[in-house]
Protein backbone atom coordinates (compact mmCIF):
# COMPACT_ATOMS: atom_id res chain seq x y z
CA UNK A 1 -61.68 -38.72 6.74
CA UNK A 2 -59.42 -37.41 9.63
CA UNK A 3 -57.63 -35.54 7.13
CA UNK A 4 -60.50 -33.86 5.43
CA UNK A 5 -61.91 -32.42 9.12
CA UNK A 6 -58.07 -31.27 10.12
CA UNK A 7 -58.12 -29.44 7.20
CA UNK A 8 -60.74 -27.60 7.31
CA UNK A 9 -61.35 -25.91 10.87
CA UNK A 10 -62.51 -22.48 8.91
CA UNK A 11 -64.53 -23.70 6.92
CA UNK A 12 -66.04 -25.92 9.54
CA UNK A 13 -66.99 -22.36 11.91
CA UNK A 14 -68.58 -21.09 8.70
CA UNK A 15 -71.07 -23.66 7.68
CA UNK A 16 -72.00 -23.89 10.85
CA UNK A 17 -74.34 -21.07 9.77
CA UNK A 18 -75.79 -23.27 6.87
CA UNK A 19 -78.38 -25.15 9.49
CA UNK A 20 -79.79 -22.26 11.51
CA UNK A 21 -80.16 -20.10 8.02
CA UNK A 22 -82.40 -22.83 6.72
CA UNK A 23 -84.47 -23.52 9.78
CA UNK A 24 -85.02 -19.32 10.08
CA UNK A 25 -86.12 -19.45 6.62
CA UNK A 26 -88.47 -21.96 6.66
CA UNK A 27 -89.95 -20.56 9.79
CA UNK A 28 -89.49 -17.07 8.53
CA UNK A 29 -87.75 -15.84 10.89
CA UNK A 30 -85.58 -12.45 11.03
CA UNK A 31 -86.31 -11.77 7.19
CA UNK A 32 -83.57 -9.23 5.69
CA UNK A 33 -80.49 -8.27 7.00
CA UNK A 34 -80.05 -11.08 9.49
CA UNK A 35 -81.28 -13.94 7.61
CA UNK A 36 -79.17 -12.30 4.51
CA UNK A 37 -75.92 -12.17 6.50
CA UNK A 38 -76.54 -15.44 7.82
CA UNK A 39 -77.52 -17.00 4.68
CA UNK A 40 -74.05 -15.23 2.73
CA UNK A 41 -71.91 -16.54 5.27
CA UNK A 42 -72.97 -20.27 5.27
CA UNK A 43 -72.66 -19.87 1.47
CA UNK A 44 -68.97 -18.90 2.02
CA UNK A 45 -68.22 -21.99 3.99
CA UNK A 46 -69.95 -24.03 1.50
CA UNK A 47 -68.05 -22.76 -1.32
CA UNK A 48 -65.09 -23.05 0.60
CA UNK A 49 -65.12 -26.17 1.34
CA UNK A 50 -66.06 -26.63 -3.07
CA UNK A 51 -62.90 -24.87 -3.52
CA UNK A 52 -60.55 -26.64 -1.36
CA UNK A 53 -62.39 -29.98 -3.20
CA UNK A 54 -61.30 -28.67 -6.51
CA UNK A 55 -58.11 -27.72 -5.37
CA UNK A 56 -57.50 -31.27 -4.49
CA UNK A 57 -58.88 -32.66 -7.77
CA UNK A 58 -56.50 -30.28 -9.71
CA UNK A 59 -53.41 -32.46 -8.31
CA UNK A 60 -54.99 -35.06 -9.96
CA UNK A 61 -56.32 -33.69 -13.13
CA UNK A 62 -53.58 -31.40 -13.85
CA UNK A 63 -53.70 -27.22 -13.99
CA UNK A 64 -56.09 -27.22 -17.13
CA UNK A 65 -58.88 -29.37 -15.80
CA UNK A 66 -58.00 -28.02 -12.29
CA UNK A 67 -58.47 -24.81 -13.34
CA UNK A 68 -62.21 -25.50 -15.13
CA UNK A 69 -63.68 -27.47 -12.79
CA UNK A 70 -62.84 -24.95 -10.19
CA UNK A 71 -64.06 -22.20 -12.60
CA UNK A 72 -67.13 -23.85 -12.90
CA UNK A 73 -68.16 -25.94 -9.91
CA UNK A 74 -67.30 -21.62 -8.43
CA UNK A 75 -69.51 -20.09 -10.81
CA UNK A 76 -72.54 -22.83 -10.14
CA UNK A 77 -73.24 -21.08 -6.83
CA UNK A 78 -73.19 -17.38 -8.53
CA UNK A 79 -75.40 -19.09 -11.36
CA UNK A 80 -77.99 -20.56 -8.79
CA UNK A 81 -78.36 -17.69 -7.16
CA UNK A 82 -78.84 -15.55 -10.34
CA UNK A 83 -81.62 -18.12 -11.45
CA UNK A 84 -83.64 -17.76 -8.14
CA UNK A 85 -83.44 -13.94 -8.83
CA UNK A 86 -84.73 -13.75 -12.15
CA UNK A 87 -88.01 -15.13 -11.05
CA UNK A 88 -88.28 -11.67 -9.11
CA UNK A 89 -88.74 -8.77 -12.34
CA UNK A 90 -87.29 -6.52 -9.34
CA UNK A 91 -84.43 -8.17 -9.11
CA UNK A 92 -82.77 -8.55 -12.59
CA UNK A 93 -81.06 -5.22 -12.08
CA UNK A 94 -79.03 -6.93 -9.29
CA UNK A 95 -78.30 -9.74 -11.58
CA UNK A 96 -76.83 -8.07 -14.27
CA UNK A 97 -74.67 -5.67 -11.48
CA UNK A 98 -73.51 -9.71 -10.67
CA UNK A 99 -72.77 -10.31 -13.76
CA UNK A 100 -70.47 -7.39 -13.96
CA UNK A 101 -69.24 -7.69 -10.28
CA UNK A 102 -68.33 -11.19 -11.40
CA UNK A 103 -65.75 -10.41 -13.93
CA UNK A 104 -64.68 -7.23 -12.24
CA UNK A 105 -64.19 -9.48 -9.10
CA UNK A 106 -61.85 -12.51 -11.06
CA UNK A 107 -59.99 -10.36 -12.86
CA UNK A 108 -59.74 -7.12 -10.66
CA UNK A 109 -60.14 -8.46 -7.14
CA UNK A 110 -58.85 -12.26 -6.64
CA UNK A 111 -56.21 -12.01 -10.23
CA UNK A 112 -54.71 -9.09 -8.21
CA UNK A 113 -54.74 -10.40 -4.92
CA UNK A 114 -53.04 -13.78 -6.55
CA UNK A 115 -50.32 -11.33 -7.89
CA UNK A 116 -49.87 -9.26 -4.84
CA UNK A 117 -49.97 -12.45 -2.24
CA UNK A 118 -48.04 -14.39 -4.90
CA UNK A 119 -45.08 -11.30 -5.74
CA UNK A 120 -44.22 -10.47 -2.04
CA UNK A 121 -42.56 -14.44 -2.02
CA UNK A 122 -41.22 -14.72 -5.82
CA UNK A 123 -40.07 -11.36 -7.85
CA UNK A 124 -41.69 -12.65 -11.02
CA UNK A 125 -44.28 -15.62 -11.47
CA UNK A 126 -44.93 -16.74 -14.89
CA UNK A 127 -47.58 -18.58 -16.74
CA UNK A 128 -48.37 -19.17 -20.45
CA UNK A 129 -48.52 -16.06 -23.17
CA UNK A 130 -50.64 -18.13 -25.69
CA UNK A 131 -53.09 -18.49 -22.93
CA UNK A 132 -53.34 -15.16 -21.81
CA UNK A 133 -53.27 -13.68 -25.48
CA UNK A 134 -56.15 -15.94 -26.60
CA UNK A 135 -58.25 -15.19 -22.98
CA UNK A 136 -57.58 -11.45 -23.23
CA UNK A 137 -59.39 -11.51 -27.29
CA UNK A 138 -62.06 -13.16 -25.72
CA UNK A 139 -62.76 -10.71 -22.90
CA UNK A 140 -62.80 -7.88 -25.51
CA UNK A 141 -65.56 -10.14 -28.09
CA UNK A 142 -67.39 -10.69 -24.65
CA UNK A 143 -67.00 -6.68 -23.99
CA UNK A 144 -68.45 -5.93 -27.60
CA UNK A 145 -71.72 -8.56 -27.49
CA UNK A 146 -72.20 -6.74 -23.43
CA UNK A 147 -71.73 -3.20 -25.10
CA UNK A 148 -74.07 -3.63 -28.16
CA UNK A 149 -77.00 -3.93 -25.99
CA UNK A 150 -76.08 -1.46 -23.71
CA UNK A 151 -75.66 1.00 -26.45
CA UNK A 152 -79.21 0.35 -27.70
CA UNK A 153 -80.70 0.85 -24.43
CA UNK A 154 -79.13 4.73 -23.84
CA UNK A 155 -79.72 5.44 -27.59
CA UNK A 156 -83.70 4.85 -27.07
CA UNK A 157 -84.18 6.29 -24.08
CA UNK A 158 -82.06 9.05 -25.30
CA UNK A 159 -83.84 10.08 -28.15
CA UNK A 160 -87.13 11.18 -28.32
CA UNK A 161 -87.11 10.55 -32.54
CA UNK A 162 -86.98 6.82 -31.86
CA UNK A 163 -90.10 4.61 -31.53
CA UNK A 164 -90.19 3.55 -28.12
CA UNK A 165 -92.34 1.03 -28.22
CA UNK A 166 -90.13 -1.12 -30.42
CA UNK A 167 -86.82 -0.38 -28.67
CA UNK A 168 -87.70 -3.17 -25.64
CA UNK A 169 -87.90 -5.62 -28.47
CA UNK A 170 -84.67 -4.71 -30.57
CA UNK A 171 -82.62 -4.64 -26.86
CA UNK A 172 -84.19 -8.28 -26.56
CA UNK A 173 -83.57 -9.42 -29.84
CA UNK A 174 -79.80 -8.38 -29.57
CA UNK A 175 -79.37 -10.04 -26.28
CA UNK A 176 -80.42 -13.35 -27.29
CA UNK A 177 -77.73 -13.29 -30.62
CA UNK A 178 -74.97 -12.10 -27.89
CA UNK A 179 -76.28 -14.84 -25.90
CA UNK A 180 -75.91 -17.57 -28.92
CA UNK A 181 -72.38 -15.79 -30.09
CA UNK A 182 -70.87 -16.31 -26.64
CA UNK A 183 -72.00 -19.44 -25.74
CA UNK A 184 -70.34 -20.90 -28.85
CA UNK A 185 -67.73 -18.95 -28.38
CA UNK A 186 -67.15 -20.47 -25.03
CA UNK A 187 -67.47 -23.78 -27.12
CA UNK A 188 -64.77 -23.50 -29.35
CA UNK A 189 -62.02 -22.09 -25.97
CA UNK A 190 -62.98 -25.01 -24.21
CA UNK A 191 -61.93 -27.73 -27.99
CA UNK A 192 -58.61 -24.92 -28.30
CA UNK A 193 -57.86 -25.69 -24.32
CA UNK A 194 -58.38 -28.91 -23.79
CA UNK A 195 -57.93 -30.32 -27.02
CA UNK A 196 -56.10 -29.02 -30.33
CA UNK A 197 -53.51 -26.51 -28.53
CA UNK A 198 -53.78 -28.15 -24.99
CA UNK A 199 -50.00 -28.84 -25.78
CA UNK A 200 -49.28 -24.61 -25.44
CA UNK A 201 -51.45 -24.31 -22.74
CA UNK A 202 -49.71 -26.83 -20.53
CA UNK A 203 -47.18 -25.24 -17.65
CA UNK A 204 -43.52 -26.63 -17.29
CA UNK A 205 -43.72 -29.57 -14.91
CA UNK A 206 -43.00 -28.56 -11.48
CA UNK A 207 -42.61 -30.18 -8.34
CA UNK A 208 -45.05 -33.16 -8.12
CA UNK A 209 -47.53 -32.65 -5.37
CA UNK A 210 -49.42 -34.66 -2.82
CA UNK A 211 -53.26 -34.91 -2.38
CA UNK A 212 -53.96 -34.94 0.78
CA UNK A 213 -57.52 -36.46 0.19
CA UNK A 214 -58.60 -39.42 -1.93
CA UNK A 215 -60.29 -38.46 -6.04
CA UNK A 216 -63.50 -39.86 -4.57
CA UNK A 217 -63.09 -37.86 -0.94
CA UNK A 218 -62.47 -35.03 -3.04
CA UNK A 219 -65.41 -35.22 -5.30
CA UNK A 220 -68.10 -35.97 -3.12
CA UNK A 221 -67.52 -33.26 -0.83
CA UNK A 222 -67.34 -30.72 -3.91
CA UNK A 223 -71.01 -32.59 -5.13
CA UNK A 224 -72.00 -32.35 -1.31
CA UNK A 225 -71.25 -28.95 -1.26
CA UNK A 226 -72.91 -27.82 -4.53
CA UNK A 227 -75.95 -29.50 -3.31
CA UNK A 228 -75.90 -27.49 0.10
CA UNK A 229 -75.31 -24.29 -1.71
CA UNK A 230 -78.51 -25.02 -3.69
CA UNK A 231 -80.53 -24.81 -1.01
CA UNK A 232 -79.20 -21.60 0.85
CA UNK A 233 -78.82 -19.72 -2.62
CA UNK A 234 -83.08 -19.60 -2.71
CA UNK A 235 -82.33 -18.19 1.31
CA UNK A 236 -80.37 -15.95 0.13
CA UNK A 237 -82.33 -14.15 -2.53
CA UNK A 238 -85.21 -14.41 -1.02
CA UNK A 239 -83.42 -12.27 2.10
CA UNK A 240 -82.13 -10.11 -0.61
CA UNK A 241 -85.23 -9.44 -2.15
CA UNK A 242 -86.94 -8.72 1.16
CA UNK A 243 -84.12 -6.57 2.83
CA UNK A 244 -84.02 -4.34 -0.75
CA UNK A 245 -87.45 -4.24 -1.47
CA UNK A 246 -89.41 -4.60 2.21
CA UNK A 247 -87.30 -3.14 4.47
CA UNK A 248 -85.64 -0.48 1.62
CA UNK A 249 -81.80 -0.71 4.19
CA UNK A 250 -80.77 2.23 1.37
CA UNK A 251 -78.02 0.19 -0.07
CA UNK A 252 -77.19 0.73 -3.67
CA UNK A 253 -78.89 -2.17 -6.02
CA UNK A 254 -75.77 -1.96 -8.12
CA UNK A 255 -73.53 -2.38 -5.21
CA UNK A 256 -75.51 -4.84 -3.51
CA UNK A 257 -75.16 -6.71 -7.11
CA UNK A 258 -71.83 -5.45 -8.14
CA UNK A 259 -69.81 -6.00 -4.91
CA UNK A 260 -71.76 -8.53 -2.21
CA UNK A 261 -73.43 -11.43 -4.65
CA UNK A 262 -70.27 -11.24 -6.77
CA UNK A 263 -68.00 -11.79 -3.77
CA UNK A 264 -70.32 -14.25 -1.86
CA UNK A 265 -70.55 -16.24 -5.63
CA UNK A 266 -67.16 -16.38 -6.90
CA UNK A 267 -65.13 -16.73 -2.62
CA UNK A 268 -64.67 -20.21 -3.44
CA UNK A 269 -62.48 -20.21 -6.67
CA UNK A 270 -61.37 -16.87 -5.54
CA UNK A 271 -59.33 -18.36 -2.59
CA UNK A 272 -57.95 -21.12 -4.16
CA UNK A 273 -56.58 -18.89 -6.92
CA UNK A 274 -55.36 -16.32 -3.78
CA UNK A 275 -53.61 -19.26 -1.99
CA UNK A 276 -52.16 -21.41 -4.70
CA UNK A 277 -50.14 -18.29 -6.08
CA UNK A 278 -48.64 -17.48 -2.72
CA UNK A 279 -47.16 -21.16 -3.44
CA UNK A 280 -45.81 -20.57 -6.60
CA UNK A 281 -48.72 -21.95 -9.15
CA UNK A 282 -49.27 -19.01 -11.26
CA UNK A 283 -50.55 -20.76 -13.59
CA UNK A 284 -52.98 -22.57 -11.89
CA UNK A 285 -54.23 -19.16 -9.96
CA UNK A 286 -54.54 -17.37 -13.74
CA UNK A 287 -56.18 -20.79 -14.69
CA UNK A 288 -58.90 -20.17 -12.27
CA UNK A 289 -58.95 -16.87 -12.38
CA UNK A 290 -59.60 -15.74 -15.38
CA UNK A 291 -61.56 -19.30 -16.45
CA UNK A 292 -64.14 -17.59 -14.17
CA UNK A 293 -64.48 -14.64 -15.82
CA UNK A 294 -64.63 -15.80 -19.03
CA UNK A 295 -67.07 -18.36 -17.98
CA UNK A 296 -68.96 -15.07 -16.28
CA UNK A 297 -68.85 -13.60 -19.50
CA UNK A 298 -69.68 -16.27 -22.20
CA UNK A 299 -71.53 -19.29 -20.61
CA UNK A 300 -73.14 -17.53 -17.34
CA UNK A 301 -74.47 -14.59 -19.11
CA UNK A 302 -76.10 -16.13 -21.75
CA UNK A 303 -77.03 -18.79 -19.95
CA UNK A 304 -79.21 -16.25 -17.69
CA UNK A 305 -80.58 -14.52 -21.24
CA UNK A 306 -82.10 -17.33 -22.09
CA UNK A 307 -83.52 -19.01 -18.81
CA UNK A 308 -85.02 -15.77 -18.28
CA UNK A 309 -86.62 -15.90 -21.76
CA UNK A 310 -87.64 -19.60 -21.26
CA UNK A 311 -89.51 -18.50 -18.38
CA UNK A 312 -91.04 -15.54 -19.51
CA UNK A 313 -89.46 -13.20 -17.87
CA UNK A 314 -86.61 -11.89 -20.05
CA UNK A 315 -83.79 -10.33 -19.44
CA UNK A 316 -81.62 -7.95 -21.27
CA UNK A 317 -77.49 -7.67 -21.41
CA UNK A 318 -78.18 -4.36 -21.15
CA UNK A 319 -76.05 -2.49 -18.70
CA UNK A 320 -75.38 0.36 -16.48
CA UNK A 321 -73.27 2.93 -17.89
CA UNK A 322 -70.68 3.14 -14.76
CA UNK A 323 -71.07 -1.14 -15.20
CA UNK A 324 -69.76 -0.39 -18.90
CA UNK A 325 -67.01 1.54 -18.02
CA UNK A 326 -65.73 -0.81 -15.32
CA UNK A 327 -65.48 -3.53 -17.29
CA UNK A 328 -63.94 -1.99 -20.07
CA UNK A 329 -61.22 -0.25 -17.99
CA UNK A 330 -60.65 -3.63 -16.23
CA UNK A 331 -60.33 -5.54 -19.72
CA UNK A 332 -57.60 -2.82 -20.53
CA UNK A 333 -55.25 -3.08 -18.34
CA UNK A 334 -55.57 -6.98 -18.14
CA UNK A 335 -54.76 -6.84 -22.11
CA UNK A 336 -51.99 -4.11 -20.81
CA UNK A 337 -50.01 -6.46 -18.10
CA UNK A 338 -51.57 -9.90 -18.78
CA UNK A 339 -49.95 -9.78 -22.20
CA UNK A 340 -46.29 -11.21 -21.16
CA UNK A 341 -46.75 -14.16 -19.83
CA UNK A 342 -44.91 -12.31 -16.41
CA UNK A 343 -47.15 -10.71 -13.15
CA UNK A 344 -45.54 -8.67 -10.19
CA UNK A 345 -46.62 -7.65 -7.05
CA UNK A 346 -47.06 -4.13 -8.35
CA UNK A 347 -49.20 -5.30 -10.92
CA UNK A 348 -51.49 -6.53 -8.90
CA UNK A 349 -52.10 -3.44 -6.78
CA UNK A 350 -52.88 -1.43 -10.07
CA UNK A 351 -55.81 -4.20 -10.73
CA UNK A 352 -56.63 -4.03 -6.49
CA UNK A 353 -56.91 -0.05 -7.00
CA UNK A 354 -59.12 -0.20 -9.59
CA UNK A 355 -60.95 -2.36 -8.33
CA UNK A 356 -61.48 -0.08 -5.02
CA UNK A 357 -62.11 2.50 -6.65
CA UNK A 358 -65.15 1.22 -8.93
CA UNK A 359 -66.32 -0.30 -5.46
CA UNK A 360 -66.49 3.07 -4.08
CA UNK A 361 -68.51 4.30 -7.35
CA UNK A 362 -70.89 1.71 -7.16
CA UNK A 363 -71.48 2.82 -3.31
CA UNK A 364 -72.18 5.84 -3.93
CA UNK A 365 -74.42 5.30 -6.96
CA UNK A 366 -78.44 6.33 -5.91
């Protein structure tokens, strides 16, 4: 147990916020901005300490599992906190923008950190082409089921010939198929991963590595921690909700969506995937990396779609137009210098520059 508190001093000063956001809550005490900053950084401790926990399972379980269970034990915080909002009709324009900052964030933000942290130590890090060919088709089915609805959305509202009153029901009707289509897409990666071509997917063995903590250490703190995060993910939105909508702080929606949930969701796979790259496990960080995103994309998304219908408040994949354009510029040049097998440091700053720059857009948006 020594071990585990050594190791994580950080994390340690960070969910040290975790207590004193609950107790404000439940006393309601500085709603908004305070409770909101509060709340965001005892979730980044808490998913910290998740992602060190599945960075230990991974020596155990090997880069495939490693990379999925940190994929989605990462995404369960982004996916709790998405569910709390879409009780809130106000809200579901941030959780689509968190949707989008999602994917833009795994494979903009923490892929091209991973290269850039990873490249200034080794000239060229490689990891599997039949893995990145097969993930980069799946972003672009994901981009066409995301751009359908969106399409169908500035079409109505667009022209004044069309029957308005129907157009809600069509943009509804076409979620919910995108929503099917993924998830069994998402199905079918996870048999081609893990089972019939796990054998293509598997890295050249490397140098073995130690676990520092025990399997069972290891996987209570990562259930400990998902439990935790439960709790402060209602905090959160509801400090969200109240600093947008109460106090009006005159922060984008989209960005607030876009940039801070995305980031706050996805820090804990994020930094594994950062750190293990700077030692050498490309394949591991890509694992993670873009594992997220696609789970972002095809189990998250329509996962949301049809909660929100269950509960009668439903929710569209419709999306912002600048939200469109991100995604499919970011899915570009992945399928541009993902396709080799072979990342660089330079490569990565292309995908951090974009990345900045749709930040910036999404900042300035009204």
């Amino acid at each position: 147990m020594w071990k585990v508190i050594k190791s994580l001093p950080k994390i340690s000063v960070l969910s040290l916020c975790v207590i004193p956001s609950l107790i404000m809550h439940s006393l309601h005490m500085g709603e908004g901005v305070p409770l909101f900053l509060l709340s965001a950084l005892g979730i980044l401790g808490t998913v910290t300490l998740m992602g060190r926990s599945t960075e230990e399972i991974s020596i155990y379980a090997g880069p495939l599992w490693g990379g999925l269970i940190n994929a989605t034990f990462g995404n369960v915080t982004e996916l709790m906190i998405a569910i709390m909002a879409l009780q809130k009709l106000e809200l579901h324009d941030v959780v689509r923008s968190s949707i989008t900052g999602s994917i833009l964030g795994n494979l903009l933000l923490v892929l091209g950190a991973a290269m850039v942290y990873g490249g200034m130590k080794y000239p060229v890090q490689k990891f599997t082409r039949t893995g990145a060919n097969v993930n980069i088709g799946m972003l672009w089915v994901a981009m066409i089921c995301l751009l359908v609805p969106t399409f169908v959305h500035l079409v109505y509202n667009w022209d004044p010939k069309l029957n308005k009153a129907n157009f809600p029901i069509l943009e509804h009707q076409i979620s919910l198929a995108a929503a099917c289509v993924l998830l069994g897409l998402y199905a079918l990666s996870l048999i081609f991963s893990l089972r019939t071509h796990r054998f293509m997917l598997m890295p050249h063995e490397g140098e073995h590595e130690e676990a520092e903590w025990s399997l069972k250490t290891a996987v209570g703190m990562l259930l400990g921690g998902t439990l935790v995060a439960a709790f402060l993910s209602e905090v959160f939105v509801d400090s969200m909700n109240h600093m947008l909508h109460v106090q009006g702080i005159g922060i984008s929606e989209m960005f607030v969506g876009v940039v801070i949930v995305a980031v706050v969701g996805n820090a804990s796979e994020g930094s594994v995937a950062i750190w293990v790259a700077r030692e050498n496990k490309m394949e591991l960080s890509y694992q993670i990396a873009m594992g997220s995103c696609l789970q972002i994309a095809l189990m998250v998304a329509p996962v949301l779609v049809l909660v929100s219908h269950a509960i009668g408040k439903p929710m569209s994949l419709a999306l912002n137009p600048f939200e469109m354009v991100a995604l499919l510029a970011a899915v570009q040049i992945a399928t541009t210098s993902l396709q080799d097998g072979e990342s660089n440091w330079l490569e990565g700053a292309l995908f951090l520059a974009t990345y900045v720059f749709f930040a910036c857009v999404f900042w300035f948006h009204p």
